[in-house]
Protein backbone atom coordinates (compact mmCIF):
# COMPACT_ATOMS: atom_id res chain seq x y z
CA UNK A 1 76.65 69.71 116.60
CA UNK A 2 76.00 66.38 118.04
CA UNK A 3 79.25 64.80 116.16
CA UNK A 4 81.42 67.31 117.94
CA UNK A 5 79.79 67.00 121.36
CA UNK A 6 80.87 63.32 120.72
CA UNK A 7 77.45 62.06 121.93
CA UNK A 8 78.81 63.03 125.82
CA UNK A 9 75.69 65.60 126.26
CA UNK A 10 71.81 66.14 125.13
CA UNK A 11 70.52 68.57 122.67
CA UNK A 12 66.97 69.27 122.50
CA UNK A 13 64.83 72.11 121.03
CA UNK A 14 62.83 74.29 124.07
CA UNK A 15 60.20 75.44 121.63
CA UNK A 16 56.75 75.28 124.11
CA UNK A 17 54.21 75.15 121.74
CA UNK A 18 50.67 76.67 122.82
CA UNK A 19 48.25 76.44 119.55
CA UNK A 20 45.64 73.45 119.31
CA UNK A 21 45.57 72.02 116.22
CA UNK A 22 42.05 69.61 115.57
CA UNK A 23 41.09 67.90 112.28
CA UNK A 24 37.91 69.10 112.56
CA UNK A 25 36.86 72.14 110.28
CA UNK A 26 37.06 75.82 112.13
CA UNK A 27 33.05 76.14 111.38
CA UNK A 28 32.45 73.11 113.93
CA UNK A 29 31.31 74.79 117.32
CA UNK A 30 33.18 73.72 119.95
CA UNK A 31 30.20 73.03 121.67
CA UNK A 32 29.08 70.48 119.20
CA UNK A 33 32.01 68.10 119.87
CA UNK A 34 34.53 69.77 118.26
CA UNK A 35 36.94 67.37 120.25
CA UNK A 36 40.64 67.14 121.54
CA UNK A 37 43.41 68.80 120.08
CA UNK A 38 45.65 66.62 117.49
CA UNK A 39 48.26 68.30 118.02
CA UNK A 40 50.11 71.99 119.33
CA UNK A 41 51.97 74.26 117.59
CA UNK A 42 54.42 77.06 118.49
CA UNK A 43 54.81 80.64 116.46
CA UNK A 44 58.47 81.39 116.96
CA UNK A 45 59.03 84.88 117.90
CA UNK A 46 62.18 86.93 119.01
CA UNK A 47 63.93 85.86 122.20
CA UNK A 48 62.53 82.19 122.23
CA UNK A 49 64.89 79.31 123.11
CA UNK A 50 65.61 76.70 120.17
CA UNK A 51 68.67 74.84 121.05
CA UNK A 52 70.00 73.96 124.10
CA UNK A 53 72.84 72.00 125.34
CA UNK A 54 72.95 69.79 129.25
CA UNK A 55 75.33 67.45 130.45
CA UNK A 56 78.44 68.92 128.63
CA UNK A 57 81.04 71.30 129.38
CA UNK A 58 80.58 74.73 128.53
CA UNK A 59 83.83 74.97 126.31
CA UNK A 60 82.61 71.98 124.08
CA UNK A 61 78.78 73.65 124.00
CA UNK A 62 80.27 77.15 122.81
CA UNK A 63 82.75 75.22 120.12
CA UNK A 64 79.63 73.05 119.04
CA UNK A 65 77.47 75.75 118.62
CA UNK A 66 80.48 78.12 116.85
CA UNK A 67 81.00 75.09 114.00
CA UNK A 68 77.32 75.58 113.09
CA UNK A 69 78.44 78.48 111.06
CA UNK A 70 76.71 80.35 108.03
CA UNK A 71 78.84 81.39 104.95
CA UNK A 72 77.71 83.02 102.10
CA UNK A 73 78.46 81.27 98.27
CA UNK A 74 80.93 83.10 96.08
CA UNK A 75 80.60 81.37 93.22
CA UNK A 76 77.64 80.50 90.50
CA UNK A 77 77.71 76.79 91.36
CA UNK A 78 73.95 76.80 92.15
CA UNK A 79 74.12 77.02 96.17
CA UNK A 80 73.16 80.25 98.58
CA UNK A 81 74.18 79.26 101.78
CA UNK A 82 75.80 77.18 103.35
CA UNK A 83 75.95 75.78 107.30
CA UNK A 84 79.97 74.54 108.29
CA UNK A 85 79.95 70.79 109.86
CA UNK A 86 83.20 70.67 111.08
CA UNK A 87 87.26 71.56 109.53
CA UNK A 88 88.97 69.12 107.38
CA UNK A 89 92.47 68.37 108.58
CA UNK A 90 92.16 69.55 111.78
CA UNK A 91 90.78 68.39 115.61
CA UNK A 92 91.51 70.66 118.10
CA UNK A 93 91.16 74.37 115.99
CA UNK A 94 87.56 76.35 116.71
CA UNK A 95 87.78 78.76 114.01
CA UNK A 96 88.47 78.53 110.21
CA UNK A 97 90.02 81.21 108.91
CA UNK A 98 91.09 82.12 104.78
CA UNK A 99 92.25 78.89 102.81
CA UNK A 100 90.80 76.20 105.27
CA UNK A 101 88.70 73.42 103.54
CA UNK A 102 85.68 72.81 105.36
CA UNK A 103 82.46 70.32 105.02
CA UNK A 104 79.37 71.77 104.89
CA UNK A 105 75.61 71.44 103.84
CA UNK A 106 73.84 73.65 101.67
CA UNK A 107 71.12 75.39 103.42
CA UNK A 108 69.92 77.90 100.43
CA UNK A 109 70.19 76.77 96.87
CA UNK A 110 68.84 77.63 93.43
CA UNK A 111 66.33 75.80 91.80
CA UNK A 112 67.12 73.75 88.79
CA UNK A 113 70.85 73.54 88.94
CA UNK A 114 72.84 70.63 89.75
CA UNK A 115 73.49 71.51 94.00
CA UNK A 116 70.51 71.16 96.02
CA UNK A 117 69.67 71.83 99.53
CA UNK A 118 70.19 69.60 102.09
CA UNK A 119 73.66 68.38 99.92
CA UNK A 120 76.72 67.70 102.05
CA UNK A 121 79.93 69.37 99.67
CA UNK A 122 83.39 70.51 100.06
CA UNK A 123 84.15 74.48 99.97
CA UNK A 124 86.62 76.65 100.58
CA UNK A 125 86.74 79.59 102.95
CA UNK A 126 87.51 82.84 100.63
CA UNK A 127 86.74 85.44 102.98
CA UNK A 128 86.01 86.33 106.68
CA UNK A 129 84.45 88.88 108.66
CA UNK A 130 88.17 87.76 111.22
CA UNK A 131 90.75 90.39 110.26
CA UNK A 132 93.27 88.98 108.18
CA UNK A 133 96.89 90.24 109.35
CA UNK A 134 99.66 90.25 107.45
CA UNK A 135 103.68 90.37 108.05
CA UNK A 136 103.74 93.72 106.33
CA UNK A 137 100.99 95.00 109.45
CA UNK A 138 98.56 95.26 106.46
CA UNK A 139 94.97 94.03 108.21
CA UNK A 140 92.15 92.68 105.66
CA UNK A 141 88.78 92.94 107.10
CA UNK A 142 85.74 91.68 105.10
CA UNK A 143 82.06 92.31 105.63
CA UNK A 144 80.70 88.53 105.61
CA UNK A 145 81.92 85.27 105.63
CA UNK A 146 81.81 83.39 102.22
CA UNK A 147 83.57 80.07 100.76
CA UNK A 148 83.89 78.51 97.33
CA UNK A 149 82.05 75.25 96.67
CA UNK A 150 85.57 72.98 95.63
CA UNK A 151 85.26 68.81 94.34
CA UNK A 152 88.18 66.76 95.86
CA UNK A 153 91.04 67.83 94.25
CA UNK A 154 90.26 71.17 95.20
CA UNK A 155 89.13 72.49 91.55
CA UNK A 156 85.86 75.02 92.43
CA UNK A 157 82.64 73.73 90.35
CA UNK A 158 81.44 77.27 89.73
CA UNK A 159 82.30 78.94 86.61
CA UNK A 160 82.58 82.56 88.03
CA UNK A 161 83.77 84.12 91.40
CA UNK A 162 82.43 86.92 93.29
CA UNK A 163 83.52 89.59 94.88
CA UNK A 164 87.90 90.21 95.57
CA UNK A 165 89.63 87.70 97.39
CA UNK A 166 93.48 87.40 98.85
CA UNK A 167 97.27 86.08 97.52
CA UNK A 168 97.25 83.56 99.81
CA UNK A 169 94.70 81.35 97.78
CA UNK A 170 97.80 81.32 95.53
CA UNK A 171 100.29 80.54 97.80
CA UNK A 172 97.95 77.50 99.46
CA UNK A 173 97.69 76.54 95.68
CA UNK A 174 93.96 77.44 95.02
CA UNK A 175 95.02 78.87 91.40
CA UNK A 176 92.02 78.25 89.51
CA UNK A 177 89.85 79.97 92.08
CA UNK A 178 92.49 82.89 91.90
CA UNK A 179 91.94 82.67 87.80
CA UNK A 180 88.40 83.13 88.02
CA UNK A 181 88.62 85.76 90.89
CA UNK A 182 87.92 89.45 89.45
CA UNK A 183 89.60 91.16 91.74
CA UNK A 184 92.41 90.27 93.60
CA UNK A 185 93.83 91.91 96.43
CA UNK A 186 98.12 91.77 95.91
CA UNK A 187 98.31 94.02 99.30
CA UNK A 188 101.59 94.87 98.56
CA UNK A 189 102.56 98.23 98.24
CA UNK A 190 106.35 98.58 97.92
CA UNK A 191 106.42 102.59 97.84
CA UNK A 192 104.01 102.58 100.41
CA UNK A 193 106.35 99.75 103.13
CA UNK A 194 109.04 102.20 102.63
CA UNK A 195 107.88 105.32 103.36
CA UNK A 196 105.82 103.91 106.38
CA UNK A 197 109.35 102.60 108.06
CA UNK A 198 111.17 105.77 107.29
CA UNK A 199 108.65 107.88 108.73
CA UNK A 200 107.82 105.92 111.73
CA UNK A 201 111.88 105.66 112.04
CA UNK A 202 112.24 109.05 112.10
CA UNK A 203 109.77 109.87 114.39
CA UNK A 204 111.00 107.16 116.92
CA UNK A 205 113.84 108.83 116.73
CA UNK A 206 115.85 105.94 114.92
CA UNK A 207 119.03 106.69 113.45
CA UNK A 208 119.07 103.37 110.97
CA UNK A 209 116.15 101.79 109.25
CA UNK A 210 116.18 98.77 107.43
CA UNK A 211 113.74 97.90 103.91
CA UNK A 212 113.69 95.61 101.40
CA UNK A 213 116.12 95.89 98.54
CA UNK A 214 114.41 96.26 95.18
CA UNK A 215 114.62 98.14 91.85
CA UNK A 216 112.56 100.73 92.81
CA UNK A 217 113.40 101.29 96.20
CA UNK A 218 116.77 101.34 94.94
CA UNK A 219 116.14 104.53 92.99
CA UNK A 220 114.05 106.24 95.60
CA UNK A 221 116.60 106.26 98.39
CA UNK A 222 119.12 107.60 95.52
CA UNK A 223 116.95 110.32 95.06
CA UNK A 224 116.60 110.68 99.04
CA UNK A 225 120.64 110.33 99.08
CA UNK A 226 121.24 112.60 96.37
CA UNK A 227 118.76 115.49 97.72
CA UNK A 228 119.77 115.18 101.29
CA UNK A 229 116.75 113.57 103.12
CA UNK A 230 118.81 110.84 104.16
CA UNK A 231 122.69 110.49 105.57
CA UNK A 232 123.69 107.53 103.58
CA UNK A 233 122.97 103.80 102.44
CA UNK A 234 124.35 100.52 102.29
CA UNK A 235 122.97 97.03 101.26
CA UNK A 236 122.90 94.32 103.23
CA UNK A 237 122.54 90.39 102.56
CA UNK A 238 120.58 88.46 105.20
CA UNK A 239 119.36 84.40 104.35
CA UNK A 240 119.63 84.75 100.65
CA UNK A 241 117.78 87.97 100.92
CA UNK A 242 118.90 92.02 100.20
CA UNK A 243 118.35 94.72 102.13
CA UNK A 244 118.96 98.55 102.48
CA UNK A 245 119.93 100.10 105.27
CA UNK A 246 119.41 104.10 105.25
CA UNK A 247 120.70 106.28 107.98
CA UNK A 248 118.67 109.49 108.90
CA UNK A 249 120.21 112.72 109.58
CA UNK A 250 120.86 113.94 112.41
CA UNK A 251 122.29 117.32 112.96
CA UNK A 252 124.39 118.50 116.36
CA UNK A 253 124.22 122.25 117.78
CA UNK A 254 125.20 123.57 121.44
CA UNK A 255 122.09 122.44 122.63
CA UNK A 256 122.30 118.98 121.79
CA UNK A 257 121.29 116.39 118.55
CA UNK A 258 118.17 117.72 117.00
CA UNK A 259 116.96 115.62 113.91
CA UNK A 260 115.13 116.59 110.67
CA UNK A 261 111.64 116.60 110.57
CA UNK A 262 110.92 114.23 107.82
CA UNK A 263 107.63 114.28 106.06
CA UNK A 264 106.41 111.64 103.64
CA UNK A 265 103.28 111.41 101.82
CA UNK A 266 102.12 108.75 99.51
CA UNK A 267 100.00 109.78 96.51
CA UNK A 268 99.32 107.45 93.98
CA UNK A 269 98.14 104.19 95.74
CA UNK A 270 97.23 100.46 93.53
CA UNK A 271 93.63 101.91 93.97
CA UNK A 272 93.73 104.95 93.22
CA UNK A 273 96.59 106.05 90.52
CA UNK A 274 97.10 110.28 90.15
CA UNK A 275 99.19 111.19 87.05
CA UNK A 276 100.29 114.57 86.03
CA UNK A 277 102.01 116.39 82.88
CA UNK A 278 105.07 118.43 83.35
CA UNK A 279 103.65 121.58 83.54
CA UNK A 280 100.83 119.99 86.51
CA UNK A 281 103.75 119.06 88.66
CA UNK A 282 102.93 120.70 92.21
CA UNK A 283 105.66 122.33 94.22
CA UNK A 284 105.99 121.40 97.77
CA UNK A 285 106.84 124.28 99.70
CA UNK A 286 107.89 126.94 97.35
CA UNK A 287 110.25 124.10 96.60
CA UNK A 288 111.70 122.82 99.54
CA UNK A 289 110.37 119.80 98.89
CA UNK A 290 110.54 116.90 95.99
CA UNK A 291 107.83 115.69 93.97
CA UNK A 292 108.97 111.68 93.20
CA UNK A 293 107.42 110.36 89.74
CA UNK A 294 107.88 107.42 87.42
CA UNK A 295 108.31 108.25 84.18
CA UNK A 296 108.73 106.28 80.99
CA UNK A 297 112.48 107.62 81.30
CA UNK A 298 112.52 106.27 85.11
CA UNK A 299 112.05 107.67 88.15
CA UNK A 300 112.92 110.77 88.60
CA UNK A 301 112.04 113.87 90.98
CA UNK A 302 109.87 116.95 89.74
CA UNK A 303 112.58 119.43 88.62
CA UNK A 304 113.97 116.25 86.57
CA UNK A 305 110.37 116.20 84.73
CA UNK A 306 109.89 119.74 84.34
CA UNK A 307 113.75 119.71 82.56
CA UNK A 308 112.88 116.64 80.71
CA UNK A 309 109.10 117.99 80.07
CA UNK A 310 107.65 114.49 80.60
CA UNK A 311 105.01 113.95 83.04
CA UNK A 312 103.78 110.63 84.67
CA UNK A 313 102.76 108.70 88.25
CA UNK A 314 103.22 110.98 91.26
CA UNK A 315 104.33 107.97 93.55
CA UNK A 316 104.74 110.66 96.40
CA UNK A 317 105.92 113.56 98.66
CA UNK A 318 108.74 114.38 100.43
CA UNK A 319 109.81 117.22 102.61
CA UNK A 320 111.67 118.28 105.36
CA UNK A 321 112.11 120.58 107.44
CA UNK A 322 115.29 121.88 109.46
CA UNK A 323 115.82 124.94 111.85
CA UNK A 324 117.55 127.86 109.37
CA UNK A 325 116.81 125.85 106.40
CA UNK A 326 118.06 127.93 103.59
CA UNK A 327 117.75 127.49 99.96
CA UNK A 328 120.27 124.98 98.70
CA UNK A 329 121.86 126.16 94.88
CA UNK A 330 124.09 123.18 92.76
CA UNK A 331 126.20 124.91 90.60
CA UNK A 332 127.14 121.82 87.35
CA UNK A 333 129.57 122.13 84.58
CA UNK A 334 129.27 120.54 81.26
CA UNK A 335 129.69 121.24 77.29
CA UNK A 336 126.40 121.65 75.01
CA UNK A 337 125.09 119.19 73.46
CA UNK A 338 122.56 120.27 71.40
CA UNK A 339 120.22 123.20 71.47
CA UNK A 340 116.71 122.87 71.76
CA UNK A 341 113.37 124.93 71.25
CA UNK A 342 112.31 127.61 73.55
CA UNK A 343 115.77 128.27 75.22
CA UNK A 344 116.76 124.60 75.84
CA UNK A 345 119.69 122.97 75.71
CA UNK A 346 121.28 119.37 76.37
CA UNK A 347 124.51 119.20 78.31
CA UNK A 348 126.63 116.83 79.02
CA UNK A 349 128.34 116.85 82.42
CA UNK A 350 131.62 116.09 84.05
CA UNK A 351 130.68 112.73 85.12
CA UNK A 352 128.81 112.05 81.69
CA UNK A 353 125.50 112.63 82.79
CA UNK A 354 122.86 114.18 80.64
CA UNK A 355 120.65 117.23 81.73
CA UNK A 356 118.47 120.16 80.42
CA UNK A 357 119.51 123.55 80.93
CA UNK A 358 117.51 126.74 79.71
CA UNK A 359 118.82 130.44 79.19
CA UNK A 360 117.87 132.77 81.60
CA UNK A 361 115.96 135.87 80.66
CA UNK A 362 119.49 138.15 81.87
CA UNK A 363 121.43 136.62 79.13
CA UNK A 364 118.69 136.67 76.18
CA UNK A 365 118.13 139.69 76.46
CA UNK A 366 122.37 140.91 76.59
CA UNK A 367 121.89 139.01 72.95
CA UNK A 368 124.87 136.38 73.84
CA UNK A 369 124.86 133.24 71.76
CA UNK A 370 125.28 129.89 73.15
CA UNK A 371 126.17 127.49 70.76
CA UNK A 372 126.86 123.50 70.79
CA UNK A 373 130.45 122.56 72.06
CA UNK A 374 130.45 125.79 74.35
CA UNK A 375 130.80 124.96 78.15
CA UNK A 376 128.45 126.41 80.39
CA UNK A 377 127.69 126.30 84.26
CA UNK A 378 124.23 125.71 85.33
CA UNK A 379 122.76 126.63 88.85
CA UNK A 380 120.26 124.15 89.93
CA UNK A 381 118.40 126.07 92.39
CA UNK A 382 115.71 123.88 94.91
CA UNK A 383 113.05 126.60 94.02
């Protein structure tokens, strides 16, 4: 405190102290000559003054007083607690936030191991009670603040870590405290980024929105192309970097442009993963709706799975809902395949796709045979 006031102020302690304190034995009356006090003492209590600050300005006071903070120890390098001094490789910043190196002195240690109290080290700040706001408007908020006891070149001296800590320790090159870490918060959910900007798109009435270009957001909007949620697609290259750019519908009667009611709901989240067999699949509105999965064949939508009679992830839901929404029938044309157990079949399509078909009840029981090489036409109802 007195470093970063830059010796321009005082600092003393108001602590008033009102008990007497005598050499003499309690037993001695005072009567008898018990004498003058050697000394007075003070009992702190609740709502007494220990520091104060004079001849300073009240900016520097408040910044001298906010350095003097306490962080918690994250590691098993002996130490409790420690007290921050001041930020190393910076003058003019108050706060430290996640990353910053810091000086500090150990307040709390544990006995017998090699850091004791009173022991000026380095450390490094591995969580705050600050939110933590990312690009992606993802906000980390921990519930106290706690640092990593580091030597010079940064290396921690503790063997273990405790508690979850961010990616950006990697990206500020703090791998070994990442590698001893248990848990360690990515914060980056893909599936999640994209349905967030379609949704909030489509309810600010957007008629483009733009996401990042991967593999599997790549196969999602195909899905959303392919069933209709969405108008069309393009990619787009911007600094070395892809992009998709999805258009939403928007429908026109004699009233005006009305727009589809879009509804997306993630499912299976990093923390929290649902999976499902085939027959487990749930059906969003009777079927108006899509059931997205990831499969060990890909991903694929729920009618996919039930044909294929694979299960996996449920990544999430998707619906939507337009005035005189009717249900939509695909009528596809292919040769058989191969003939499968319970009614299946495989077919092969016009445009050499694969799918599973399945005899309807009508035609087992008119006795009709369907053999491989025969072509068929398959309605693919959204029921």
């Amino acid at each position: 405190m007195t470093r970063n006031v830059r010796r321009g102020g005082k600092i003393w302690v108001r602590i008033f102290p009102d008990k007497p304190v005598t050499v003499r034995p309690t037993e001695t009356r005072m009567g008898s000559g018990k004498g003058s006090p050697e000394y007075w003492v003070a009992v702190v209590k609740p709502g007494r003054i220990l520091y104060e600050m004079g001849g300073v300005a009240e900016n520097i006071a408040r910044k001298a007083i906010s350095i003097a903070t306490h962080l918690n120890v994250a590691d098993n390098s002996g130490a409790r607690e420690l007290m921050c001094i001041r930020i190393i490789g910076t003058s003019n910043r108050r706060y430290a936030n996640i990353g910053d190196v810091i000086v500090a002195v150990i307040k709390e240690a544990v006995p017998n191991m090699p850091l004791e109290r009173s022991e000026v080290i380095r450390a490094v700040i591995v969580r705050t009670c600050k939110e933590l706001k990312r690009d992606n408007g993802m906000i980390i908020r921990y519930d106290d603040n706690a640092a990593v006891i580091v030597d010079q070149e940064g290396n921690p001296k503790g063997t273990r870590i405790f508690g979850a800590i961010v990616r950006e320790l990697r990206q500020l090159n703090f791998t070994k405290i990442v590698s001893l870490a248990p848990e360690f918060i990515m914060g980056r959910d893909t599936i999640a980024d994209i349905i967030t900007s379609i949704r909030n798109a489509d309810m600010d009435r957007k008629v483009t929105v733009r996401i990042a270009s991967t593999n599997i957001t790549e196969n999602i909007v195909k899905i959303l192309l392919r069933e209709g949620f969405i108008e069309n697609v393009r990619k787009h290259q911007e600094s070395n970097k892809y992009f998709l750019v999805l258009t939403l519908r928007h429908r026109r009667n004699r009233k005006g442009t009305y727009r589809t009611i879009l509804n997306l709901k993630r499912i299976s989240r990093p923390g929290l993963r649902i999976y499902s067999n085939y027959q487990r699949i749930p059906r969003i509105l009777g079927g108006m709706g899509i059931v997205i999965l990831s499969t060990s064949r890909g991903i694929m939508t729920d009618r996919e799975a039930r044909l294929e009679r694979i299960g996996g992830e449920i990544l999430c839901y998707i619906w939507g809902v337009l005035p005189g929404m009717k249900e939509q029938k695909w009528i596809h044309e292919g040769l058989i395949t191969e003939s499968l157990p319970n009614g299946m079949f495989r077919v092969r399509l016009d445009n050499e796709n694969m799918i599973l078909g399945y005899v309807s009840g009508k035609i087992r029981r008119s006795f009709i045979r369907i053999l491989p090489g025969d072509r068929v036409k398959i309605e693919d109802s959204n029921n």
